[in-house]
Protein backbone atom coordinates (compact mmCIF):
# COMPACT_ATOMS: atom_id res chain seq x y z
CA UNK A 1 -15.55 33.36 99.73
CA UNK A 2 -13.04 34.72 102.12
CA UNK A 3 -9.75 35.98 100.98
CA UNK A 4 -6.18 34.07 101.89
CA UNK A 5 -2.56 34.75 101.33
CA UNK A 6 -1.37 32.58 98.74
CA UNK A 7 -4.92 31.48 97.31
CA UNK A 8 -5.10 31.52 93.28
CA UNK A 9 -8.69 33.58 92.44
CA UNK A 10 -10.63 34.69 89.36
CA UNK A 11 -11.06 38.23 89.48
CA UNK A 12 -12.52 41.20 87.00
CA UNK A 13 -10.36 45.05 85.72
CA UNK A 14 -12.42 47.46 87.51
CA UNK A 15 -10.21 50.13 87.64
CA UNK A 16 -6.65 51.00 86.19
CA UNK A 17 -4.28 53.22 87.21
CA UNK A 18 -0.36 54.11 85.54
CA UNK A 19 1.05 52.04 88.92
CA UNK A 20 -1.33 49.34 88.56
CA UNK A 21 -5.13 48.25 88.20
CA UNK A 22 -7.91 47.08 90.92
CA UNK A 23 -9.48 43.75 90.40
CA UNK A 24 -13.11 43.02 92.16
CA UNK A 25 -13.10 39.20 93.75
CA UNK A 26 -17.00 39.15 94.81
CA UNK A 27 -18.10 39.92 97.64
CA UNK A 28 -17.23 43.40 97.68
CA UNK A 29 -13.54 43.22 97.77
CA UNK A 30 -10.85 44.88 95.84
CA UNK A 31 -7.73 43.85 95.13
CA UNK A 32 -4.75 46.09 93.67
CA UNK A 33 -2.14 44.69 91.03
CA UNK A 34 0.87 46.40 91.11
CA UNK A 35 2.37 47.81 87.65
CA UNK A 36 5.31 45.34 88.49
CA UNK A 37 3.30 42.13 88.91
CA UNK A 38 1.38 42.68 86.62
CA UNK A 39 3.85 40.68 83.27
CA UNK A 40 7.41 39.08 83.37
CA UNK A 41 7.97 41.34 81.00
CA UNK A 42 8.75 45.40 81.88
CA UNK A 43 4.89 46.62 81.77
CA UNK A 44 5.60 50.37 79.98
CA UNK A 45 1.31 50.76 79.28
CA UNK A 46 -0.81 48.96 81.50
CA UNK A 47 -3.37 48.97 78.75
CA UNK A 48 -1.46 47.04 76.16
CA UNK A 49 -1.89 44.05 79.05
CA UNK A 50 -5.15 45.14 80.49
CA UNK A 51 -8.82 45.93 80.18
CA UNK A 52 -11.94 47.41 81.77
CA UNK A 53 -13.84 44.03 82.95
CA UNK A 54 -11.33 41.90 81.55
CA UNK A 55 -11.06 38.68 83.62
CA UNK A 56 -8.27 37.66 85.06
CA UNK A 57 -6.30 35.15 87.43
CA UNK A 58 -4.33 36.53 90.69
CA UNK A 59 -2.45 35.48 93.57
CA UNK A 60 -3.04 36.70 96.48
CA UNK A 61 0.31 38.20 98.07
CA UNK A 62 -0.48 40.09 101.15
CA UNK A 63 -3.71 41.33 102.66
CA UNK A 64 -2.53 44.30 105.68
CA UNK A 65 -3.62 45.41 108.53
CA UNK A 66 -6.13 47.75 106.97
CA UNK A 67 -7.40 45.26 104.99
CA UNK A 68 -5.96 46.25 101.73
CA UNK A 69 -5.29 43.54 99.39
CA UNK A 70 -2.28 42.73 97.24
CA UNK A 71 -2.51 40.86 94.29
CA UNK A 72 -0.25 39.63 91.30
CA UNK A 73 -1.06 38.46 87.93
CA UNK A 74 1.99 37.38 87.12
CA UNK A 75 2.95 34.92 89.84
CA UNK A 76 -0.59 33.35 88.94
CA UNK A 77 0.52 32.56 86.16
CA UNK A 78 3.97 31.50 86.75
CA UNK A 79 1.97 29.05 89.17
CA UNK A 80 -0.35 28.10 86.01
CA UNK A 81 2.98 27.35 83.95
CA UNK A 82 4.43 24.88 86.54
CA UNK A 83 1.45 22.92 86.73
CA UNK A 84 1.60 21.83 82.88
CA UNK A 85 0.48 17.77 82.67
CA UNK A 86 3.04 15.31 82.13
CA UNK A 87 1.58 14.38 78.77
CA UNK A 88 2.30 17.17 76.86
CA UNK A 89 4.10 16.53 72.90
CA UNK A 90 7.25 18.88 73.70
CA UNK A 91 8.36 18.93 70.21
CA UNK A 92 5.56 21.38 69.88
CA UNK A 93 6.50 23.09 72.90
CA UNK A 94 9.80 23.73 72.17
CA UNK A 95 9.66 25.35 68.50
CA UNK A 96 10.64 28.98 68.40
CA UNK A 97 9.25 32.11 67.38
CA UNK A 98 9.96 30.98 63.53
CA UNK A 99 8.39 27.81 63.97
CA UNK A 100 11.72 25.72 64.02
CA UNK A 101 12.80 23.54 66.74
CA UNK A 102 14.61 24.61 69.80
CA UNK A 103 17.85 23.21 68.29
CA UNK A 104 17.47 25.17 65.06
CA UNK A 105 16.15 28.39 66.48
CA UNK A 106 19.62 28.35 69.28
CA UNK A 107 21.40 27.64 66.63
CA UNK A 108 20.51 30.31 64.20
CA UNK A 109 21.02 32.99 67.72
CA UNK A 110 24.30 31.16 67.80
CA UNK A 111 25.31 32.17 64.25
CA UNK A 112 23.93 35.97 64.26
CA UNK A 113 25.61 36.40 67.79
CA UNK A 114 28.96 35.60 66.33
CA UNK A 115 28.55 37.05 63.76
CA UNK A 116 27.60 40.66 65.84
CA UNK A 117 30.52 39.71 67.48
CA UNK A 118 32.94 40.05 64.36
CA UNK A 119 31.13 43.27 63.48
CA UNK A 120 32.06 44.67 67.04
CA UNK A 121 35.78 43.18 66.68
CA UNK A 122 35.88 45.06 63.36
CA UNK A 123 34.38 48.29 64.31
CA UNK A 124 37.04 48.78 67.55
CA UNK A 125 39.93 47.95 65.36
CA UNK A 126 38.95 50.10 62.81
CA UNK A 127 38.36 52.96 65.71
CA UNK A 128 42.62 52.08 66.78
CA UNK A 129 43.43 52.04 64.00
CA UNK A 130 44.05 48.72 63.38
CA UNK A 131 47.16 46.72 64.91
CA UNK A 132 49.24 49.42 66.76
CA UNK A 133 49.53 48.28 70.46
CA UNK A 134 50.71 50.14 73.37
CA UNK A 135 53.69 49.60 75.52
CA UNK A 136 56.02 47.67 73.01
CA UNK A 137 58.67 49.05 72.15
């Protein structure tokens, strides 16, 4: 299977690294995820993401002169995400962290935002001392 720039493969962790981790494709070749494409997410540990011989979908970004390949997890599965079917029950989908629905979950951040909001509004008066203002006078 010959490698091409933009192709979607299956690949396996052979080797990881603190700036990024080598996937085998068959066939001989290695391919090099960097630390940043490896999550949407800022990747601190590679290991909380990755394994040894874990498998694991990539796109393939670049492949240079040298033949060295470039690879990135993440944009395979950014690709994955925007090819859901049209079928799917979004009422499920859209349910938060807390199991309510994307309406109740905004609008329980709504509340605690404004209410962090009042406790910053408090905390800087308090600091001025409450109402004094500058210039009048």
């Amino acid at each position: 299977m010959s490698v091409e720039v933009g192709q979607i493969m299956e690949g396996t962790v052979s080797g990881i690294t603190n700036f990024g981790a080598f996937i085998e494709l068959g066939e001989g070749k290695t391919g090099m995820v960097h630390i940043s494409e490896i999550a949407d997410a800022y990747v601190r540990d590679i290991h909380s993401y990755l394994k040894l011989n874990d498998k694991v979908k990539v796109k393939v970004l670049s492949i240079d002169e040298k033949g060295k390949i470039s690879l990135s997890i993440r944009q395979a599965m950014q690709i994955k995400k925007s090819s859901r079917p049209a079928d799917i029950d979004w009422s499920k989908e859209l349910r938060g962290p807390t199991g309510g629905t994307f309406e109740e979950v905004l609008s329980k951040f709504m509340k605690d935002s404004e209410e962090r909001l009042l406790d910053i509004k408090r905390n800087r008066e308090a600091k001025r001392g409450g109402g004094y203002s500058r210039g009048r006078g």
